[in-house]
C-alpha atoms as a PDB file:
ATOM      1  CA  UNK A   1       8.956   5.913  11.763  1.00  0.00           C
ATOM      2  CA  UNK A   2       5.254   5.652  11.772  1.00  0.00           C
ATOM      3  CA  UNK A   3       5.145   9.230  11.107  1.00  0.00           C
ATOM      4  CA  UNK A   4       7.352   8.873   8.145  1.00  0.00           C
ATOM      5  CA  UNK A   5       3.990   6.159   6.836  1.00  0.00           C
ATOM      6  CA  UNK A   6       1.396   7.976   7.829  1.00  0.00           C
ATOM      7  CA  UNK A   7       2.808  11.034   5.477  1.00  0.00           C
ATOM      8  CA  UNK A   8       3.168   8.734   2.841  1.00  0.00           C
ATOM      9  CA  UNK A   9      -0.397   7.602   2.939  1.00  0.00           C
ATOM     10  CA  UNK A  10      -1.591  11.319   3.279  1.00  0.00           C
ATOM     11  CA  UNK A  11       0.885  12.447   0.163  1.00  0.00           C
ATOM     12  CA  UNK A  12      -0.597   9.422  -1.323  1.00  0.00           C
ATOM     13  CA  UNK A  13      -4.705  10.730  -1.050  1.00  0.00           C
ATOM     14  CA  UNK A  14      -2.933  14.211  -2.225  1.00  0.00           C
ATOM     15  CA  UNK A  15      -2.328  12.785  -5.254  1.00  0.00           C
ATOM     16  CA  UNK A  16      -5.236  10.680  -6.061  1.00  0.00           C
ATOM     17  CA  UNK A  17      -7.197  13.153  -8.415  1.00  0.00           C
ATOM     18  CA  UNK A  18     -10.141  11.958  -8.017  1.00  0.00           C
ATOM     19  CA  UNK A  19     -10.306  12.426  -4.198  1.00  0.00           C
ATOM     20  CA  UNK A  20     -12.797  14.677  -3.105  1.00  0.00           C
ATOM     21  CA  UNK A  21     -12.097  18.274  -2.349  1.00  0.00           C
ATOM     22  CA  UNK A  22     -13.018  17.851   1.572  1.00  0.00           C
ATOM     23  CA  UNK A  23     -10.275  14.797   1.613  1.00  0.00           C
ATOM     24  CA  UNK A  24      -7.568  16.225   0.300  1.00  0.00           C
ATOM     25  CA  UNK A  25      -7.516  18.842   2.457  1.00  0.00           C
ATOM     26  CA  UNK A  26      -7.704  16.987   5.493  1.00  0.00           C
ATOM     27  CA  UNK A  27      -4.952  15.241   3.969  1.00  0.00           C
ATOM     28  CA  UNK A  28      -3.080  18.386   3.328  1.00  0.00           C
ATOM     29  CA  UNK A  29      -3.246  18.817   6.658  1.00  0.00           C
ATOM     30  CA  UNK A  30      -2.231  15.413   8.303  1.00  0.00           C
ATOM     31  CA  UNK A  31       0.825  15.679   5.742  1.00  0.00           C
ATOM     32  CA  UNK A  32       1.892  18.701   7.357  1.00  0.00           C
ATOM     33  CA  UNK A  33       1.262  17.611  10.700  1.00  0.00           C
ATOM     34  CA  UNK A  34       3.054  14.664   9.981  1.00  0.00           C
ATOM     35  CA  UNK A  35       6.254  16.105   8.431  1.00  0.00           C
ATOM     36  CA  UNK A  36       6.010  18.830  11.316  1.00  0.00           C
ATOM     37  CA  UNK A  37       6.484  15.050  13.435  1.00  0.00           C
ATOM     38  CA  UNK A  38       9.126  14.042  11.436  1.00  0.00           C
ATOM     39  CA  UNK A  39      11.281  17.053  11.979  1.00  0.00           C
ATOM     40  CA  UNK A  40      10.535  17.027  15.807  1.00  0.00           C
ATOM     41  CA  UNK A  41      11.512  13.197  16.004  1.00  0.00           C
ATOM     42  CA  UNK A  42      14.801  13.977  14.460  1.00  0.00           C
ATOM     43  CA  UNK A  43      15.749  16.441  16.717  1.00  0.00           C
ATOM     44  CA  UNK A  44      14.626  14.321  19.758  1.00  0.00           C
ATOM     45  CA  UNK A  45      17.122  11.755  17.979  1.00  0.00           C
ATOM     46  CA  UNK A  46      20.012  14.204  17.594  1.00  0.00           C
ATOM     47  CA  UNK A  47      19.296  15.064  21.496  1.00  0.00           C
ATOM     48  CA  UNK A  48      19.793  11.330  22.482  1.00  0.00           C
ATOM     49  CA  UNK A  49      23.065   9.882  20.037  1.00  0.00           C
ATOM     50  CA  UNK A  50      25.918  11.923  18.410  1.00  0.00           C
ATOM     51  CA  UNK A  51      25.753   8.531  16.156  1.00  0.00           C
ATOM     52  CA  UNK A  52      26.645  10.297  13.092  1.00  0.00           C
ATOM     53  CA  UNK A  53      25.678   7.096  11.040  1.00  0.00           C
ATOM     54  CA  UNK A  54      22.757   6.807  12.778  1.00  0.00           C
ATOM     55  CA  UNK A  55      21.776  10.523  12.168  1.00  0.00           C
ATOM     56  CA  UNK A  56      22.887  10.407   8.774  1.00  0.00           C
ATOM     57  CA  UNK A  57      20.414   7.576   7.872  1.00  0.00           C
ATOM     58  CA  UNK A  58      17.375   9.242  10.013  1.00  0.00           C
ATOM     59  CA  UNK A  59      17.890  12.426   8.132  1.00  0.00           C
ATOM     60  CA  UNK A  60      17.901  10.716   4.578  1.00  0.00           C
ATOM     61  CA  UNK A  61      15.066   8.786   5.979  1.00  0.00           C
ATOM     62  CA  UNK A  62      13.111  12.040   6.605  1.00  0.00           C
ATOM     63  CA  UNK A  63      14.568  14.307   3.431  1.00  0.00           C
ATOM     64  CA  UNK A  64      12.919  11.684   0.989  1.00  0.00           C
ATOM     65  CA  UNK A  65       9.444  11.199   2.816  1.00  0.00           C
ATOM     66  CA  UNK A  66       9.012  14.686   3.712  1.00  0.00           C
ATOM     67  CA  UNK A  67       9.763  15.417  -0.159  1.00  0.00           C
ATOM     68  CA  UNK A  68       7.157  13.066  -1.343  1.00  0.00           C
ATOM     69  CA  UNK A  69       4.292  15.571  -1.593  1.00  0.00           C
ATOM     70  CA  UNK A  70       6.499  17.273  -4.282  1.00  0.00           C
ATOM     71  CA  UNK A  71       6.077  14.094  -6.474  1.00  0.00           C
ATOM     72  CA  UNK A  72       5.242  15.281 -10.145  1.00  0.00           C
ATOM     73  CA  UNK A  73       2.519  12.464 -11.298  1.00  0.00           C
ATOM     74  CA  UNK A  74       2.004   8.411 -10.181  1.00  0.00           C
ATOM     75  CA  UNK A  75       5.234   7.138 -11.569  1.00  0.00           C
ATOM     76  CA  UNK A  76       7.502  10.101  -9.924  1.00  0.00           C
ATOM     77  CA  UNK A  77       5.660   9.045  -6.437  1.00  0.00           C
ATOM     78  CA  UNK A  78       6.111   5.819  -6.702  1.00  0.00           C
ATOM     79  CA  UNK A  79      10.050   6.473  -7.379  1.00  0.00           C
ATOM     80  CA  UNK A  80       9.715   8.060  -4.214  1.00  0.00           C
ATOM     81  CA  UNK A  81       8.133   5.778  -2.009  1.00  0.00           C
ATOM     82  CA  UNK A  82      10.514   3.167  -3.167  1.00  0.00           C
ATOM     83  CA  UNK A  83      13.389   5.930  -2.311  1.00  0.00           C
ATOM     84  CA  UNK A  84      11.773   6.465   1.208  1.00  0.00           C
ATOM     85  CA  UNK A  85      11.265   2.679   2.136  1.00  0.00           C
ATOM     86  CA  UNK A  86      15.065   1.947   0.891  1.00  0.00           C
ATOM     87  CA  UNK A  87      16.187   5.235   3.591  1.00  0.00           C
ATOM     88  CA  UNK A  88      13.955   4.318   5.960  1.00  0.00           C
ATOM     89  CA  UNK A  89      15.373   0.566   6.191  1.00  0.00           C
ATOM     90  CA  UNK A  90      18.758   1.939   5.909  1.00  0.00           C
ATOM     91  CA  UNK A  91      18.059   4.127   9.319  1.00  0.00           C
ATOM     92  CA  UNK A  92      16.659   1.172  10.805  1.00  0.00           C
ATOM     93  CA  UNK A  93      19.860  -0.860  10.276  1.00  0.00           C
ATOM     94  CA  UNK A  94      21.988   1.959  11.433  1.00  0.00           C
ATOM     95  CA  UNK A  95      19.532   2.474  14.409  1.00  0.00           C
ATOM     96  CA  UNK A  96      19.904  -1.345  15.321  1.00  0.00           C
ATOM     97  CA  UNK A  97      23.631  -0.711  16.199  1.00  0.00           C
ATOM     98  CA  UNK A  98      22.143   1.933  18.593  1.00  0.00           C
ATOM     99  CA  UNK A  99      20.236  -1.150  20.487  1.00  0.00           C
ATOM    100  CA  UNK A 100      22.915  -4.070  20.411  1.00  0.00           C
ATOM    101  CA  UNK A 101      25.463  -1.842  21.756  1.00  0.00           C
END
């Protein structure tokens, strides 16, 4: 899930407009590298559980953070980091079953 942060940081420097040229396209980058992460951690997770809670929470958890870079202005990214931390604590509940069990 550290990937899932470190894309939401990057989409965050994407949409600062006053970030310099040079830093948002390293950001650019990282976010792609990241949400290239995201998608490979998910299918690493579908490899070891046919939890289909659990997978249904990690891939909600992913959708919304991958779909931050999309965000229209401030407010509409904000919406949807508060959409991505609610997922991602959703997954992490659903993951917790994984560990207990």
């Amino acid at each position: 899930m550290t990937t899932l942060r470190r894309h939401q940081l990057h989409c965050h420097t994407l949409r600062a407009t006053r970030a310099p040229e040079e830093e948002r396209t390293a950001a650019a980058r990282v976010a792609l590298e990241a949400r290239t992460d995201v998608t490979e951690a998910l299918v690493a997770l579908q490899l070891c559980t046919g939890d289909q809670n659990v997978l249904d929470h990690a891939s909600r958890a992913a959708d919304v953070t991958v779909a931050l870079h999309q965000a229209a202005d401030q407010e509409d990214m904000d919406r949807r980091a508060r959409a991505a931390r609610t997922a991602h604590d959703a997954f992490v509940v659903a993951a917790r079953s994984l560990t207990l069990a």
